[in-house]
Protein backbone atom coordinates (compact mmCIF):
# COMPACT_ATOMS: atom_id res chain seq x y z
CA UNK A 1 -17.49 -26.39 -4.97
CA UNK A 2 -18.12 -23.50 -2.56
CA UNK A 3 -14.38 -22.02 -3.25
CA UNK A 4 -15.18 -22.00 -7.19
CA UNK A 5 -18.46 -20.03 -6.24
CA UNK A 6 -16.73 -17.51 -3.77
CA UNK A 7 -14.17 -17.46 -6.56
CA UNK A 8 -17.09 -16.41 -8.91
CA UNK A 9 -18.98 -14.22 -6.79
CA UNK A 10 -15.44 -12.35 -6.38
CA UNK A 11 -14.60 -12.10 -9.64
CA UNK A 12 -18.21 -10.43 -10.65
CA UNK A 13 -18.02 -8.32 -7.47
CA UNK A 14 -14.39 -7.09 -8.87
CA UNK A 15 -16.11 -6.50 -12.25
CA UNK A 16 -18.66 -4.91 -10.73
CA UNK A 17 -16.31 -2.28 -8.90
CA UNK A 18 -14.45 -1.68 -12.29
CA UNK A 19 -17.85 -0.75 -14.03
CA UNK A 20 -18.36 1.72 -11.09
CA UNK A 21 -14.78 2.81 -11.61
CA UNK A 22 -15.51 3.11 -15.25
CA UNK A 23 -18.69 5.44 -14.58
CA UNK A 24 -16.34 7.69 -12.39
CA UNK A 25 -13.79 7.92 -15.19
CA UNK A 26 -16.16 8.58 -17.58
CA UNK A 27 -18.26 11.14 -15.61
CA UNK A 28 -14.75 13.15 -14.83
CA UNK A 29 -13.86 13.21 -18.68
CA UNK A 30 -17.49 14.65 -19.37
CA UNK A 31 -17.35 17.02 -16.84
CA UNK A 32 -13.67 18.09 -18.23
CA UNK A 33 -15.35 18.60 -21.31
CA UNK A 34 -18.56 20.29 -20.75
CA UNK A 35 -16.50 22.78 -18.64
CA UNK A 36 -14.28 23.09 -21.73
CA UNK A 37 -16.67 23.38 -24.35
CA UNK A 38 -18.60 26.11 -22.20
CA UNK A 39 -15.70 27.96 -21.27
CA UNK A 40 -12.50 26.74 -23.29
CA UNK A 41 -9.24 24.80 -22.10
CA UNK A 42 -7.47 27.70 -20.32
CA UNK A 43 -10.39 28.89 -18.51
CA UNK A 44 -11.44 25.15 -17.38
CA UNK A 45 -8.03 23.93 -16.46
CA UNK A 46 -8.10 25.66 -12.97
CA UNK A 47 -11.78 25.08 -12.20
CA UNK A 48 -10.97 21.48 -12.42
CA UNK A 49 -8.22 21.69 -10.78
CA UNK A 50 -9.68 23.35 -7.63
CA UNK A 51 -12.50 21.33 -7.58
CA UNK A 52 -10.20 17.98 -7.60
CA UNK A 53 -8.32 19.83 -4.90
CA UNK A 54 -11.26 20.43 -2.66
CA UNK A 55 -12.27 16.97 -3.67
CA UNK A 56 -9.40 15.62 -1.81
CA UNK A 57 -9.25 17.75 0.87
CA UNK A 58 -12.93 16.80 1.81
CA UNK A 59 -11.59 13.30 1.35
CA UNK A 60 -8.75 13.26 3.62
CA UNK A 61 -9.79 14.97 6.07
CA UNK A 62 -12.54 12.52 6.49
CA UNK A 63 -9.87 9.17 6.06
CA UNK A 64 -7.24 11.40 8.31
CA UNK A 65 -9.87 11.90 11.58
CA UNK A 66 -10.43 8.10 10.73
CA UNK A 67 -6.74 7.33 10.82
CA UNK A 68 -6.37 9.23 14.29
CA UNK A 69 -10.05 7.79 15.64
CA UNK A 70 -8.51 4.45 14.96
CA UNK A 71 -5.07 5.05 17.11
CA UNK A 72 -3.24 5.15 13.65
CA UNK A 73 -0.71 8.43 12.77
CA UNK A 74 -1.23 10.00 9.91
CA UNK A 75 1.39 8.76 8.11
CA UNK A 76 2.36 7.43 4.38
CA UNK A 77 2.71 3.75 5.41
CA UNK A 78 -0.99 4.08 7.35
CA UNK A 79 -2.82 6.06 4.62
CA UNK A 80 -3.59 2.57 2.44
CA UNK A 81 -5.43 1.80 5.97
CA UNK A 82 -7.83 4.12 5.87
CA UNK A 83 -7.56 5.19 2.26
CA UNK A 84 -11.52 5.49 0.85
CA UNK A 85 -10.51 4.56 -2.65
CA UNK A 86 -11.42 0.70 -3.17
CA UNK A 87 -7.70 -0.36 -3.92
CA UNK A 88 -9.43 -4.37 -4.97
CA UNK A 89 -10.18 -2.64 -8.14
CA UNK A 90 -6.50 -2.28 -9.02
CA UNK A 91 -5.12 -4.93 -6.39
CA UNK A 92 -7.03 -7.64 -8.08
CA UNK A 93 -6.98 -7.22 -11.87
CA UNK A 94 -4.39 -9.34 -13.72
CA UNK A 95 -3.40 -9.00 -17.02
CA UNK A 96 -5.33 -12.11 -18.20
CA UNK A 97 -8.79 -10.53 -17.29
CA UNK A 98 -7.86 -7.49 -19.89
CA UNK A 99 -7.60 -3.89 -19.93
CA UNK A 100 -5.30 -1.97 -17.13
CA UNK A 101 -4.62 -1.94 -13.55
CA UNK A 102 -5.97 1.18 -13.20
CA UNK A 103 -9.63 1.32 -14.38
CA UNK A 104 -8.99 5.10 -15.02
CA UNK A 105 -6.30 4.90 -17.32
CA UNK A 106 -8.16 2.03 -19.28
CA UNK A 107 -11.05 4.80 -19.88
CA UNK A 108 -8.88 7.46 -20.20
CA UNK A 109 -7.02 6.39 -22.67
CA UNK A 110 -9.42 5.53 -25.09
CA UNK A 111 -10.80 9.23 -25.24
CA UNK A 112 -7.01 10.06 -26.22
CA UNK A 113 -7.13 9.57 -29.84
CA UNK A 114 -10.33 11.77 -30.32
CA UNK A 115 -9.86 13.83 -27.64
CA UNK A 116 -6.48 14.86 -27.44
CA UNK A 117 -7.63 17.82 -25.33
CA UNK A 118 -8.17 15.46 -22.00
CA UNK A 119 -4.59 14.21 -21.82
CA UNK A 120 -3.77 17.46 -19.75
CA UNK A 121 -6.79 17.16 -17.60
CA UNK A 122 -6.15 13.14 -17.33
CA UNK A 123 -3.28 13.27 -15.62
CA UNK A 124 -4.34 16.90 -13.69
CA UNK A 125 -6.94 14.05 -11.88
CA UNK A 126 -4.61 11.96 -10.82
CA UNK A 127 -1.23 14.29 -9.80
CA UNK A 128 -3.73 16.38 -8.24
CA UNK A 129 -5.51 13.87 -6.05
CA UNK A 130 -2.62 11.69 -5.18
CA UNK A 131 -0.28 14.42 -3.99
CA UNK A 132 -2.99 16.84 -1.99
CA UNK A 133 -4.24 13.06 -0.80
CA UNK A 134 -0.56 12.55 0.92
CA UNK A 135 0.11 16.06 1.80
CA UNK A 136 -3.32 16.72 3.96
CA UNK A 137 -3.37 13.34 5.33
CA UNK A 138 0.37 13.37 6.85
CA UNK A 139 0.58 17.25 7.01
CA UNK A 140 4.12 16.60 6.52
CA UNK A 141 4.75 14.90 3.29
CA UNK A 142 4.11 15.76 -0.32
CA UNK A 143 4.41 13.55 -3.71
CA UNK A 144 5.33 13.56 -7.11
CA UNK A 145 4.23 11.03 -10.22
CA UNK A 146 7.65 9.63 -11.44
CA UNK A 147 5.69 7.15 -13.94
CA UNK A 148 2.01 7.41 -15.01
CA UNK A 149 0.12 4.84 -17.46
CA UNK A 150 -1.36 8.06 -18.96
CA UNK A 151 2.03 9.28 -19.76
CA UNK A 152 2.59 5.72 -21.92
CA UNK A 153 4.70 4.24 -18.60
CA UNK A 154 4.06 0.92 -18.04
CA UNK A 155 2.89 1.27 -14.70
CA UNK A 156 2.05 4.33 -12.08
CA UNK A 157 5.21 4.99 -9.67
CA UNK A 158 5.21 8.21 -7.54
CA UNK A 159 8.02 9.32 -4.69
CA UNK A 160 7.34 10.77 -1.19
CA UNK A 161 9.40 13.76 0.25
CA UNK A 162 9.03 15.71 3.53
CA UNK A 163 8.01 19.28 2.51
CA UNK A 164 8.36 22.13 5.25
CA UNK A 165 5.88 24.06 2.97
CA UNK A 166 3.15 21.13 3.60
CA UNK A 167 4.18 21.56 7.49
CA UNK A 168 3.05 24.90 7.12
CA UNK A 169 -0.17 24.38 5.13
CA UNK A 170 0.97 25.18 1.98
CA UNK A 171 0.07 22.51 -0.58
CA UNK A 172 1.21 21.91 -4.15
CA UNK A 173 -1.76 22.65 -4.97
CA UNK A 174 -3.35 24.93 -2.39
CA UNK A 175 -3.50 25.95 0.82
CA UNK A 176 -5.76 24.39 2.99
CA UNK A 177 -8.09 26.79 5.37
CA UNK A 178 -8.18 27.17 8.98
CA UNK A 179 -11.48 25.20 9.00
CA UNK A 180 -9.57 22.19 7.37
């Protein structure tokens, strides 16, 4: 009996975590939008884009000095260690509970048909994050999506490359400071 009430109190704790994920996903699409409505598409596109740069860096550099604090290198294989983003919320779903795997995607989408805008700043969020995410935690590795759910894929795939511009702190998309 106590399994099928761990088993419960998992379950609503992994529902729980998607709803959070949902707020996120839905906060970023509002933002996207009140930044476009104030100052149109073109004009937005690189303020988000910076700010989900910056968002990572502050990120990474956080989960890096954690990585290094904890005797781990900074590498791609380590950064799921460390990583600050609560993987359970994609780990755990199966198909049967509905929706996605990524809790993102399942929001994201459904702004799609009315706001066909947000595809472009949809997948911005997540290129954006995942590849600064690898390049300033490793310093020596960058990323590209190969697959995205956003895209109509059926599932997110991405592939990691050493990147002597990365080595030099030169990101895909910026540069990170001296004070980074």
């Amino acid at each position: 009996m106590s399994e099928t009430i761990g088993e419960a109190a998992d379950t609503m704790d992994l529902k729980d975590l998607r709803l959070a994920c949902r707020q996120f996903a839905m906060l970023y699409f509002h933002f996207c939008k009140g930044l476009k409505d104030a100052f149109g598409e073109d004009a937005a596109f690189p303020v988000v884009q910076e700010t989900i740069f910056n968002l990572s860096l502050d990120r990474t550099n956080r989960t890096r000095k954690k990585a290094i604090e904890q005797g781990l290198e900074p590498t791609v294989e380590n950064f799921p260690k460390v990583n600050d983003l609560p993987q359970i919320a994609w780990s755990l779903w199966k198909p049967e509970m509905g929706g996605m795997r990524c809790p993102y995607a399942e929001v994201w989408l459904a702004y799609f048909q009315e706001e066909p805008w947000f595809k472009r700043f949809a997948s911005l969020y997540c290129d954006v994050i995942d590849t600064t995410n690898i390049e300033n935690f490793t310093q020596t590795t960058s990323h590209r999506i190969t697959g995205n759910l956003l895209w109509g894929d059926p599932c997110c795939e991405r592939e990691y490359f050493e990147s002597e511009d990365v080595k030099k702190g030169i990101y895909t998309y910026g540069k990170r400071n001296s004070r980074q």
